[in-house]
C-alpha atoms as a PDB file:
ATOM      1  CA  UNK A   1       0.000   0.000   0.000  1.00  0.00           C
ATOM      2  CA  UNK A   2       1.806   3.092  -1.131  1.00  0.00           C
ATOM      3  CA  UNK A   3      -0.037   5.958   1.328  1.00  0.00           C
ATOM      4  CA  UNK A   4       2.509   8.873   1.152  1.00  0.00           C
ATOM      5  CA  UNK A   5       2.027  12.050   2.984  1.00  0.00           C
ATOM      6  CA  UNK A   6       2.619  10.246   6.691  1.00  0.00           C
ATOM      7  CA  UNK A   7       5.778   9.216   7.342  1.00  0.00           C
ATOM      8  CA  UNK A   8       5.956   9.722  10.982  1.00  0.00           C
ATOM      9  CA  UNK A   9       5.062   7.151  13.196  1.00  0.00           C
ATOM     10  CA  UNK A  10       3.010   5.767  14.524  1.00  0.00           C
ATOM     11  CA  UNK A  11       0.600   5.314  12.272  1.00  0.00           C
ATOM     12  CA  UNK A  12      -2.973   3.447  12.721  1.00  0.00           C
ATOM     13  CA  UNK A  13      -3.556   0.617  10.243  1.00  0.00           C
ATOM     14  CA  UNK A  14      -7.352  -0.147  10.118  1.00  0.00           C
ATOM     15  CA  UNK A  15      -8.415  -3.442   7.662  1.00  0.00           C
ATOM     16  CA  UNK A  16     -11.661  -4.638   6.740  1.00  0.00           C
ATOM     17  CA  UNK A  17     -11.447  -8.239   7.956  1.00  0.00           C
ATOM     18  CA  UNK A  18      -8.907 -10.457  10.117  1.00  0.00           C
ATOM     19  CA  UNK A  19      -6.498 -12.778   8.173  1.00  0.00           C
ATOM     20  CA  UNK A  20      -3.582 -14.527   9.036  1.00  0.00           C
ATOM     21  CA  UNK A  21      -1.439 -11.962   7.596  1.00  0.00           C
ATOM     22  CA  UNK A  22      -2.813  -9.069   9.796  1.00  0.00           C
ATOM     23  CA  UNK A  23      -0.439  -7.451  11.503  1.00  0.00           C
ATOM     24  CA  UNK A  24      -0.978  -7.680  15.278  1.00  0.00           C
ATOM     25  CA  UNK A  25       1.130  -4.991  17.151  1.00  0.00           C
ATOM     26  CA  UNK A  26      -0.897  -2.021  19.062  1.00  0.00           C
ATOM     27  CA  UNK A  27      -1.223   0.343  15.879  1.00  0.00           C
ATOM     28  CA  UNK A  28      -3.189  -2.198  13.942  1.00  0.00           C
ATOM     29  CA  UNK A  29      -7.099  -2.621  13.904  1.00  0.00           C
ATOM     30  CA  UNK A  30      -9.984  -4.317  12.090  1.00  0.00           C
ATOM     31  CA  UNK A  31     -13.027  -2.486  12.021  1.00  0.00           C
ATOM     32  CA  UNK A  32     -14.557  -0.225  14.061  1.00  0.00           C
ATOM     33  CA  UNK A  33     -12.489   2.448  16.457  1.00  0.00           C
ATOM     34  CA  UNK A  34     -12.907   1.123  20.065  1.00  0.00           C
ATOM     35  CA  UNK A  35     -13.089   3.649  22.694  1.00  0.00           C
ATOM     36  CA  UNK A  36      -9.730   3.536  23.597  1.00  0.00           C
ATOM     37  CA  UNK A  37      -7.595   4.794  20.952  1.00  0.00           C
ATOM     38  CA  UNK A  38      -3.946   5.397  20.997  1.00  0.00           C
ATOM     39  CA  UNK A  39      -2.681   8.728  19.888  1.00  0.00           C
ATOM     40  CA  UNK A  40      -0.976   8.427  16.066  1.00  0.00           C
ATOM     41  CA  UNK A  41      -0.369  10.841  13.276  1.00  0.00           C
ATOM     42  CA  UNK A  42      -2.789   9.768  11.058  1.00  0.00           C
ATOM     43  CA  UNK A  43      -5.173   6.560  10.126  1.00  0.00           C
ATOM     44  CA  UNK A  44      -4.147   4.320   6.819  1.00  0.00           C
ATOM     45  CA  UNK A  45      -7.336   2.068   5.462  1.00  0.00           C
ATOM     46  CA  UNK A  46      -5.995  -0.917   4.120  1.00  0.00           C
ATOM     47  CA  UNK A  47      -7.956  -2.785   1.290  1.00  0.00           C
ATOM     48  CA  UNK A  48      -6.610  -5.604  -0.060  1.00  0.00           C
ATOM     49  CA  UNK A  49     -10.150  -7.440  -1.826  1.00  0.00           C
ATOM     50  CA  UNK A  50     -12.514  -5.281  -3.699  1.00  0.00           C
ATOM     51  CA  UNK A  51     -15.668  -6.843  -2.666  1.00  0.00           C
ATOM     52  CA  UNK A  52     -14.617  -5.188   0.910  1.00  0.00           C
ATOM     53  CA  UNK A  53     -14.479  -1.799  -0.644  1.00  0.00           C
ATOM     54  CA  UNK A  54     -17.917  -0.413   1.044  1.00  0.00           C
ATOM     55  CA  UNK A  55     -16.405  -1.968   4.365  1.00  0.00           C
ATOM     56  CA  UNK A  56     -12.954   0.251   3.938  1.00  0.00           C
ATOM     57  CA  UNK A  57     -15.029   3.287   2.663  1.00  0.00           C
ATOM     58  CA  UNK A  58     -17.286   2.808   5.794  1.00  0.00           C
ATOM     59  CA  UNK A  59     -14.206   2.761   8.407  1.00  0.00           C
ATOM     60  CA  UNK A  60     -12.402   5.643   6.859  1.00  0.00           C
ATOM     61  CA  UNK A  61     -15.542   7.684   7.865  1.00  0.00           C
ATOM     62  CA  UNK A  62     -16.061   5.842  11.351  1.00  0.00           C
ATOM     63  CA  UNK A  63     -11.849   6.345  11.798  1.00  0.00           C
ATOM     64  CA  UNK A  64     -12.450  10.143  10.398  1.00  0.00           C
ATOM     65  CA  UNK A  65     -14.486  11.300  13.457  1.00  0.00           C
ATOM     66  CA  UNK A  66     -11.708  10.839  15.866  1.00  0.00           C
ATOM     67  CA  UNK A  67      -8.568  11.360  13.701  1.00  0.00           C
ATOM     68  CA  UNK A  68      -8.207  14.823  11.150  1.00  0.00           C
ATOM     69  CA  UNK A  69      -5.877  12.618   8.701  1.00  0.00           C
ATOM     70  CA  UNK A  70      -8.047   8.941   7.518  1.00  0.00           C
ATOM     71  CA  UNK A  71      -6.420   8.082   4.197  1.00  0.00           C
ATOM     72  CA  UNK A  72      -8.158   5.233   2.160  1.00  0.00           C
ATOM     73  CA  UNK A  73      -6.073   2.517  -0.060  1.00  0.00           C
ATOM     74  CA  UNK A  74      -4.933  -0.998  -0.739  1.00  0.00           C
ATOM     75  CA  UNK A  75      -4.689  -3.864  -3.716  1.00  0.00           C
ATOM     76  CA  UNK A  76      -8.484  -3.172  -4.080  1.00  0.00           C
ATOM     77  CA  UNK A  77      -7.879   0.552  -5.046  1.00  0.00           C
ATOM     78  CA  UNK A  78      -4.808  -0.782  -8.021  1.00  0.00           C
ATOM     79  CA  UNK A  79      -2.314   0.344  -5.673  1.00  0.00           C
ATOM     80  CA  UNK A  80       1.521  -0.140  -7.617  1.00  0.00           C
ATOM     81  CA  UNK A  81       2.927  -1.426  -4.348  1.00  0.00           C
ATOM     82  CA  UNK A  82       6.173   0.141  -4.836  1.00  0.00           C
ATOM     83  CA  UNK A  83       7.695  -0.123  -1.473  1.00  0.00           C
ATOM     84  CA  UNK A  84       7.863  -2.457   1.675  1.00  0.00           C
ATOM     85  CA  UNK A  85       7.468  -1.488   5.182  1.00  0.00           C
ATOM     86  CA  UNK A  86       7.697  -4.759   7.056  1.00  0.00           C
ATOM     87  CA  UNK A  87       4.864  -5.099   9.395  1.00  0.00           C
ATOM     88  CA  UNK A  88       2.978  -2.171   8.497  1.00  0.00           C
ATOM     89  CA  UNK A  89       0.095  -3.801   6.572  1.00  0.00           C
ATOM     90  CA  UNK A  90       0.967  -7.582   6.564  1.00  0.00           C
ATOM     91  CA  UNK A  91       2.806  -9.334   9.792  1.00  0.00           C
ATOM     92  CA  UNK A  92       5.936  -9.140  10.753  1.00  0.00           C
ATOM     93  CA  UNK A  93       8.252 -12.205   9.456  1.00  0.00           C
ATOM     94  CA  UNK A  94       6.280 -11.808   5.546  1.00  0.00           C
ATOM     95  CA  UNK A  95       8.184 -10.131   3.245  1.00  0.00           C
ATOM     96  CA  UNK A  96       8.471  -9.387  -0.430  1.00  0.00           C
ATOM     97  CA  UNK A  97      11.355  -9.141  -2.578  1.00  0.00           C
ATOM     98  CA  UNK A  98       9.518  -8.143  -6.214  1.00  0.00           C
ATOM     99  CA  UNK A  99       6.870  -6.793  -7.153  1.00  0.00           C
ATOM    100  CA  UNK A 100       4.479  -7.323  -9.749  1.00  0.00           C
ATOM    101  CA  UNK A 101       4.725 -10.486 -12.855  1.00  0.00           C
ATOM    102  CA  UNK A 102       5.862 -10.594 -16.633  1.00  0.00           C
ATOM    103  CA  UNK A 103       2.857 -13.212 -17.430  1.00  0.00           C
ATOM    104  CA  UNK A 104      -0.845 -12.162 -18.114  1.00  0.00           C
ATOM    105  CA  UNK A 105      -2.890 -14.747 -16.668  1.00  0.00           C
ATOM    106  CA  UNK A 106      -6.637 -13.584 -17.663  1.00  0.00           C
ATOM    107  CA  UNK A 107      -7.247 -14.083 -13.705  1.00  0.00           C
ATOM    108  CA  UNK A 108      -5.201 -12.676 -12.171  1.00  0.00           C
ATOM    109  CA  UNK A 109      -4.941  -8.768 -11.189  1.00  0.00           C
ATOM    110  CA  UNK A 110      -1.193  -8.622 -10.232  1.00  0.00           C
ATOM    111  CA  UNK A 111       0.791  -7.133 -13.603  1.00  0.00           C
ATOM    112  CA  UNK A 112      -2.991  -5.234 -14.060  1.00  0.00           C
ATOM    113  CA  UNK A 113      -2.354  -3.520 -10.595  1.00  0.00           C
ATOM    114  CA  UNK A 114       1.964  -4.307 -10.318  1.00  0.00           C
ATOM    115  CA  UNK A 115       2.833  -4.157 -13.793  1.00  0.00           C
ATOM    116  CA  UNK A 116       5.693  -5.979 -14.686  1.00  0.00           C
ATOM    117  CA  UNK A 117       8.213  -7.679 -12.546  1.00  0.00           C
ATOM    118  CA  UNK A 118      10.601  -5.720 -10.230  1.00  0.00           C
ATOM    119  CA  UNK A 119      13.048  -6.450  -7.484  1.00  0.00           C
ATOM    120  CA  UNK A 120      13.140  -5.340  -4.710  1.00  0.00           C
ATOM    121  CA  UNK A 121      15.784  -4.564  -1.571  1.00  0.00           C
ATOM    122  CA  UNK A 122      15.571  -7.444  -0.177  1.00  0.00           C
ATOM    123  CA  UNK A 123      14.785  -7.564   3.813  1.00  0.00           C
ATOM    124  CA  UNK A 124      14.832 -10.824   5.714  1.00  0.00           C
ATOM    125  CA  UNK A 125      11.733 -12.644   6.917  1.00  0.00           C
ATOM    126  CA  UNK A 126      10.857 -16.530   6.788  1.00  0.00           C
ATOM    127  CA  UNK A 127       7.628 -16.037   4.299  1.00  0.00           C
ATOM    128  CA  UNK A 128       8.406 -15.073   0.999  1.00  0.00           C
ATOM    129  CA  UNK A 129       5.301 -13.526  -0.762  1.00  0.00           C
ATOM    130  CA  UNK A 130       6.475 -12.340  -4.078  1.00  0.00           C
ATOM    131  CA  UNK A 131       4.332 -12.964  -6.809  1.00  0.00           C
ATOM    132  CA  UNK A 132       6.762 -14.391  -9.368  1.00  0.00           C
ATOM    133  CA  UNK A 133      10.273 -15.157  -7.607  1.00  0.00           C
ATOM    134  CA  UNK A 134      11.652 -17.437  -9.926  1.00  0.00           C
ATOM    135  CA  UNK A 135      10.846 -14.434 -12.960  1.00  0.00           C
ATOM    136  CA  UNK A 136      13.734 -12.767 -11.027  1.00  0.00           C
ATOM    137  CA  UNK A 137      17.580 -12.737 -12.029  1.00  0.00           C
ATOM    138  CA  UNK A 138      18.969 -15.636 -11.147  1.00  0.00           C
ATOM    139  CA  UNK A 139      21.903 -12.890  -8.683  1.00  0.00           C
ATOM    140  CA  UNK A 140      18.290 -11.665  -7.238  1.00  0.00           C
ATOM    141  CA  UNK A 141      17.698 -15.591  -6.589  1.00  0.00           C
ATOM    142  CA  UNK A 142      20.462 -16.880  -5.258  1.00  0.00           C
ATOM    143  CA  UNK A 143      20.476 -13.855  -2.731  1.00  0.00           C
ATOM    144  CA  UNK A 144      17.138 -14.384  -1.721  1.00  0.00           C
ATOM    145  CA  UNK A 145      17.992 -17.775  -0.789  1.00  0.00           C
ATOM    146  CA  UNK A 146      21.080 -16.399   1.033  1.00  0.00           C
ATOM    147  CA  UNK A 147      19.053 -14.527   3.372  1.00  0.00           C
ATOM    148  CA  UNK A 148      16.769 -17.538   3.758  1.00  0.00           C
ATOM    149  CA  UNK A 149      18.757 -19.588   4.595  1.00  0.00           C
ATOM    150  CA  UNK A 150      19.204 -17.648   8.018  1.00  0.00           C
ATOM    151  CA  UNK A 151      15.197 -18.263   8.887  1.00  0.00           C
ATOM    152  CA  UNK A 152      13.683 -20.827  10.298  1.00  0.00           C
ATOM    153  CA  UNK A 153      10.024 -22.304   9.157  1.00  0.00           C
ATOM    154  CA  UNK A 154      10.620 -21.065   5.606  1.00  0.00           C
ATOM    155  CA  UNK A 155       7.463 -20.544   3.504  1.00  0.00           C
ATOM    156  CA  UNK A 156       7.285 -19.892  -0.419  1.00  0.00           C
ATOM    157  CA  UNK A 157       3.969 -18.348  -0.325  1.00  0.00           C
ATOM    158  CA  UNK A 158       3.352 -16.417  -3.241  1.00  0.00           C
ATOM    159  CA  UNK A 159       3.215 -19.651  -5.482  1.00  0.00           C
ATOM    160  CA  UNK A 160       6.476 -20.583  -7.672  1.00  0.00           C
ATOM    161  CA  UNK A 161       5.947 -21.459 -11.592  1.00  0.00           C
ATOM    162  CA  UNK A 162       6.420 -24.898 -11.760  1.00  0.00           C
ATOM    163  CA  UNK A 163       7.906 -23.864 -15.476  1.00  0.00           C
ATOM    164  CA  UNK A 164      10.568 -22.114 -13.825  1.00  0.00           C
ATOM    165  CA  UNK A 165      11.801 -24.719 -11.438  1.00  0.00           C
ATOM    166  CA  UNK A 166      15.041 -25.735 -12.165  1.00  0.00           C
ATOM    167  CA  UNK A 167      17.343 -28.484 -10.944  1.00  0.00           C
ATOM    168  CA  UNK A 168      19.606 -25.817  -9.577  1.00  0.00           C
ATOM    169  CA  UNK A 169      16.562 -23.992  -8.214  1.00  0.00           C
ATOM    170  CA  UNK A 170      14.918 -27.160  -6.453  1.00  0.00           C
ATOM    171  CA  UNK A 171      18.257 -27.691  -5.125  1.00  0.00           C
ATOM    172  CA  UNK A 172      18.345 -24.094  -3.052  1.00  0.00           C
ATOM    173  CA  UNK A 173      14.787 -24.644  -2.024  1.00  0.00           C
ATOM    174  CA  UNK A 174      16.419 -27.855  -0.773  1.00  0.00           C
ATOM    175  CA  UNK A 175      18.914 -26.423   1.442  1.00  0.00           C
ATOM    176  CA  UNK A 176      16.401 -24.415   3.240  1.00  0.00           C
ATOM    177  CA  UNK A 177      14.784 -25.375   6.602  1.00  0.00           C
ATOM    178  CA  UNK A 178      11.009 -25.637   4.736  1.00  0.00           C
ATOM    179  CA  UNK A 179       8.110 -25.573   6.352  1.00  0.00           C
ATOM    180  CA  UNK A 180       6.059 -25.301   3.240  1.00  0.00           C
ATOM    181  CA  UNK A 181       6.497 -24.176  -0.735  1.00  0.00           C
ATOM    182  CA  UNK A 182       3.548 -22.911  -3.109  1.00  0.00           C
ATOM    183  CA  UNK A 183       2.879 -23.784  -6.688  1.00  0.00           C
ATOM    184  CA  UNK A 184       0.183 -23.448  -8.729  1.00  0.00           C
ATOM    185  CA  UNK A 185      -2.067 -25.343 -10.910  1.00  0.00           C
ATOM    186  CA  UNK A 186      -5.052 -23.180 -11.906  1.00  0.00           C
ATOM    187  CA  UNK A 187      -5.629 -24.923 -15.628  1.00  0.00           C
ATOM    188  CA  UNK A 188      -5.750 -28.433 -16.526  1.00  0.00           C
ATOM    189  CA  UNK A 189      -2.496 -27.408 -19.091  1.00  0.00           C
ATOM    190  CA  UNK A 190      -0.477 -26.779 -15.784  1.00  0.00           C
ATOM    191  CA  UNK A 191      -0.634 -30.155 -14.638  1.00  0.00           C
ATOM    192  CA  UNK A 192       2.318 -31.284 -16.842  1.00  0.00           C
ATOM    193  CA  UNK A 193       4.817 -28.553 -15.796  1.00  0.00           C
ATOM    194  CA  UNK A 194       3.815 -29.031 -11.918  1.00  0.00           C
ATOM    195  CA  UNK A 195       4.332 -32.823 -11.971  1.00  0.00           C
ATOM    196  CA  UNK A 196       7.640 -32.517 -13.338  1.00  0.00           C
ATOM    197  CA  UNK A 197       8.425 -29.760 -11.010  1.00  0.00           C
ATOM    198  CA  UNK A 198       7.041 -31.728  -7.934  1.00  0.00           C
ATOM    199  CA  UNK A 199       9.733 -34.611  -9.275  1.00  0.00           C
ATOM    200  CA  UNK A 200      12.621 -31.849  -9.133  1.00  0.00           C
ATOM    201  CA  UNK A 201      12.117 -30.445  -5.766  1.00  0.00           C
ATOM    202  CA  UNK A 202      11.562 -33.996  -4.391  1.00  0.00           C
ATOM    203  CA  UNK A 203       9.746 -32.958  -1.307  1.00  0.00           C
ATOM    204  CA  UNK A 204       7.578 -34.798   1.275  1.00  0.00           C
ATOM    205  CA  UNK A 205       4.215 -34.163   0.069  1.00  0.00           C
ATOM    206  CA  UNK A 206       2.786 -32.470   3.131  1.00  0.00           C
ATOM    207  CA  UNK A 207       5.288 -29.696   2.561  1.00  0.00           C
ATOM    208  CA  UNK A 208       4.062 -29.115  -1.270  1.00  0.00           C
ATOM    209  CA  UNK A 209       1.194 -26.650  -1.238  1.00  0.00           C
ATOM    210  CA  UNK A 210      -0.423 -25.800  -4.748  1.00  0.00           C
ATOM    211  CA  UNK A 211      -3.173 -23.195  -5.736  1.00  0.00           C
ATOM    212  CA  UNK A 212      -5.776 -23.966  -7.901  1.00  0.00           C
ATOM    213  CA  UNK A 213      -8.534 -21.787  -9.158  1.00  0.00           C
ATOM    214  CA  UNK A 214     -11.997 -22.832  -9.728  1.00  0.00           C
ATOM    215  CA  UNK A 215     -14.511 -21.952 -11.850  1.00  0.00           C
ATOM    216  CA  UNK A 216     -12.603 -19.522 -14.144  1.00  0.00           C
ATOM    217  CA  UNK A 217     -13.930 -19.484 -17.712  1.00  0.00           C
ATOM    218  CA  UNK A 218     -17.201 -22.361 -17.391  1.00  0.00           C
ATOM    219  CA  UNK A 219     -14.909 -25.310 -15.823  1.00  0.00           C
ATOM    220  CA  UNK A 220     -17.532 -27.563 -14.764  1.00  0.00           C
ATOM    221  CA  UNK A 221     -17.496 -29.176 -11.043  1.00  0.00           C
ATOM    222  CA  UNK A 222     -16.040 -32.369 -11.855  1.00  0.00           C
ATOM    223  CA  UNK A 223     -13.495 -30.759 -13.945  1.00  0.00           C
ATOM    224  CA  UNK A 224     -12.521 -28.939 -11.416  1.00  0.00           C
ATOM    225  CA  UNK A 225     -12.607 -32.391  -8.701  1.00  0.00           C
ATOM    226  CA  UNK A 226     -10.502 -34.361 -11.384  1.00  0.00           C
ATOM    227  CA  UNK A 227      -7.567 -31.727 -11.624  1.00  0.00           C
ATOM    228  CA  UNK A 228      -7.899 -31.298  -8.261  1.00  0.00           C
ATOM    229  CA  UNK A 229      -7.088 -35.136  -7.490  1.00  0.00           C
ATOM    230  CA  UNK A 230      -4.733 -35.228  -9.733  1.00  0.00           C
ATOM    231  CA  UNK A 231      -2.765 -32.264  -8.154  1.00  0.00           C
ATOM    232  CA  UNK A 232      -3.169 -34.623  -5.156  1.00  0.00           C
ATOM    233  CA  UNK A 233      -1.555 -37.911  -6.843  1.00  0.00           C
ATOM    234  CA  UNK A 234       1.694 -35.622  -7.915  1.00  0.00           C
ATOM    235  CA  UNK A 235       2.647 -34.659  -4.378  1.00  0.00           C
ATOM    236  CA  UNK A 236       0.780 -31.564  -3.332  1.00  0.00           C
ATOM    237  CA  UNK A 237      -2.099 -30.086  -1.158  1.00  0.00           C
ATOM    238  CA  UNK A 238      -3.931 -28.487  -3.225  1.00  0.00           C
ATOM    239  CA  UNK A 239      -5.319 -25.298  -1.896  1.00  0.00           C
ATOM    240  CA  UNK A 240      -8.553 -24.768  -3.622  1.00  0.00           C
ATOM    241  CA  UNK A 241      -9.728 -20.853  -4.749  1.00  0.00           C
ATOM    242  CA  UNK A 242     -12.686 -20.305  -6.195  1.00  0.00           C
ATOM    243  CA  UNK A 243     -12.744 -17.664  -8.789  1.00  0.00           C
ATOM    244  CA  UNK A 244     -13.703 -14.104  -7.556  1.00  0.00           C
ATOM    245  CA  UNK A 245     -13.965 -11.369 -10.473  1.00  0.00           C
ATOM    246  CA  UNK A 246     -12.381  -7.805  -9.577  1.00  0.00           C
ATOM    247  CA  UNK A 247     -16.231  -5.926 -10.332  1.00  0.00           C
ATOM    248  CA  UNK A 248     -18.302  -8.248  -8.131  1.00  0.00           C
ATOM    249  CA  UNK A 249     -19.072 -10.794  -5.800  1.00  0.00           C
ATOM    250  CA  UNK A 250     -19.990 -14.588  -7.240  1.00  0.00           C
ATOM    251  CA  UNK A 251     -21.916 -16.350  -4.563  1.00  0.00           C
ATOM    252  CA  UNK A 252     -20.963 -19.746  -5.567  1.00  0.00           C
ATOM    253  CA  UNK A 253     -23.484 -22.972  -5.280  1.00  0.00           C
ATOM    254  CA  UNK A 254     -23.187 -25.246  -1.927  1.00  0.00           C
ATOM    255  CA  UNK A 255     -21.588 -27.954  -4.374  1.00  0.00           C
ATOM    256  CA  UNK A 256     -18.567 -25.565  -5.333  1.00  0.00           C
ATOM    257  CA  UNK A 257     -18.026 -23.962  -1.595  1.00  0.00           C
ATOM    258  CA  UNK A 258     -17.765 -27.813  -0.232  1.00  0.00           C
ATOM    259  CA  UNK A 259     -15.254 -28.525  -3.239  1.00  0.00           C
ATOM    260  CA  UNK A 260     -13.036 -25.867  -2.481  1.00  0.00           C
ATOM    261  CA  UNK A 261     -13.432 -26.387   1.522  1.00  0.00           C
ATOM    262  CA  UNK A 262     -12.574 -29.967   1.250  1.00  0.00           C
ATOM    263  CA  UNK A 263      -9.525 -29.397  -0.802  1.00  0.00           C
ATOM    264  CA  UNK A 264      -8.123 -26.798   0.745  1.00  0.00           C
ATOM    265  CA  UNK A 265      -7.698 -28.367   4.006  1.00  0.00           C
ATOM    266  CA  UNK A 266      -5.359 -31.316   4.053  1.00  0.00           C
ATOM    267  CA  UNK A 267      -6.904 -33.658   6.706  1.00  0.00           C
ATOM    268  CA  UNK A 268     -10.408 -33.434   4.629  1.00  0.00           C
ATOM    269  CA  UNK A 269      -9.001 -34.191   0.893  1.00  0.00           C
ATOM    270  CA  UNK A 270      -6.860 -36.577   2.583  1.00  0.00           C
ATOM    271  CA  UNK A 271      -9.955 -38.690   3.712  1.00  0.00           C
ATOM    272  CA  UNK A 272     -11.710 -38.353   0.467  1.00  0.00           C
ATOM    273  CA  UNK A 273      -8.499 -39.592  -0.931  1.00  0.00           C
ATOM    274  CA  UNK A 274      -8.236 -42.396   1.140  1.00  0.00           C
ATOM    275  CA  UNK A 275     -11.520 -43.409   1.252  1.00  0.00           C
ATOM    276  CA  UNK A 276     -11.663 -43.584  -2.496  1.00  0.00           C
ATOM    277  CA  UNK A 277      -8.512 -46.056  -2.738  1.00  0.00           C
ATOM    278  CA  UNK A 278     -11.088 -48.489  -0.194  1.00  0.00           C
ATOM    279  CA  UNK A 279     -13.590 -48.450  -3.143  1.00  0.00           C
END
């Protein structure tokens, strides 16, 4: 979130909903102002989806009575994201080194809102986020592994293309103390790439996360359940997404919200996976 015009600290960060990357320290909200409120320089409304938009426009106003300076912005507002201030709007321990991605997925917002790829300073934490970090110079790589390789409970989270995964790469990702990696596997064309990337890396398959979209473009539900097993039989949890479009809301049938519960929690696609080797 690129907010200029209040550099000193501290500033309030207000966000429309809890997630696991909200930051948690004493200048960092969701929702509503309680009645105690610290003193700050100014308010910064962080939106990051844009089906939370009326929420963030609603707090800036709620945040405006008690503070003269409530600035509104976020991913949901096409903010560049030029700079990172760990912990400021996402936890402390995530960070990012690049910005933006060189492909044009039709689903994806990131080079709509990021543009194309661009690296960073890079600043040490244990959960990588960027979107693309294998579309980076391979110096760019091998340094972010560096400073890896000084964290504990490593996490690849912004999902690596399986396309770009190298023997050399898989063998850095190796090296490092993993808790988890990220690919992705949002078309059925993917699957090729990601099984040969799986292969490379060589991981135990509780430490091989993979996206997958749903529902983009008419994929059917059993489409979707058939790449998702398969993701399965490579050697990854998938983590199942159903498709949100940036100008609304889809409220998806029961049928698709149990798909993408089940397989995006590993104990439940486990048991369907089990229990369909026992028929």
């Amino acid at each position: 979130m690129g907010l200029n015009g209040l550099e000193k600290m501290p500033i309030i960060r207000v966000f429309p909903r809890q997630t696991k990357m909200t930051p948690i320290d004493g200048y960092s909200f969701v929702g509503d102002p309680p009645m105690v409120r610290p003193e700050a320089d100014g308010v910064h409304v962080d939106c990051t989806f844009t089906w939370d938009k009326p929420i963030a426009e609603r707090l800036k106003m709620a945040w405006g009575q008690y503070y003269p300076t409530v600035k509104l912005g976020g991913c949901a507002y096409d903010d560049p994201c030029d700079g990172f201030i760990p912990g400021r709007y996402i936890r402390r321990g995530v960070t990012f080194t690049s910005r933006g991605c060189n492909n044009q997925c039709p689903w994806c917002l990131v080079w709509q809102r990021e543009g194309k790829l661009r690296e960073m300073p890079i600043i040490a934490g244990n959960v990588e986020q960027s979107n693309n970090l294998l579309q980076c110079s391979h110096g760019h790589i091998r340094n972010v592994f560096s400073m890896l390789k000084k964290q504990r409970a490593i996490e690849l989270a912004g999902g690596l293309d399986s396309r770009l995964i190298t023997d050399d790469v898989a063998d850095q990702i190796r090296s490092l103390r993993i808790k988890q990696i990220f690919l992705a596997a949002d078309t059925k064309q993917s699957l090729k790439p990601l099984e040969r990337a799986v292969k490379k890396l060589n991981l135990s398959h509780g430490r091989v996360r993979c996206y997958a979209l749903l529902a983009f473009d008419g994929e059917t539900i059993s489409d979707a359940e058939e790449r998702l097993r398969t993701i399965y039989e490579i050697g990854c949890l998938p983590f199942a997404q159903l498709y949100q479009p940036p100008d609304r809301w889809i409220e998806y049938s029961k049928d698709w919200r149990d798909l993408a519960r089940t397989w995006s929690r590993p104990a439940a696609m486990k048991a369907v996976m089990k229990h369909a080797e026992t028929i």
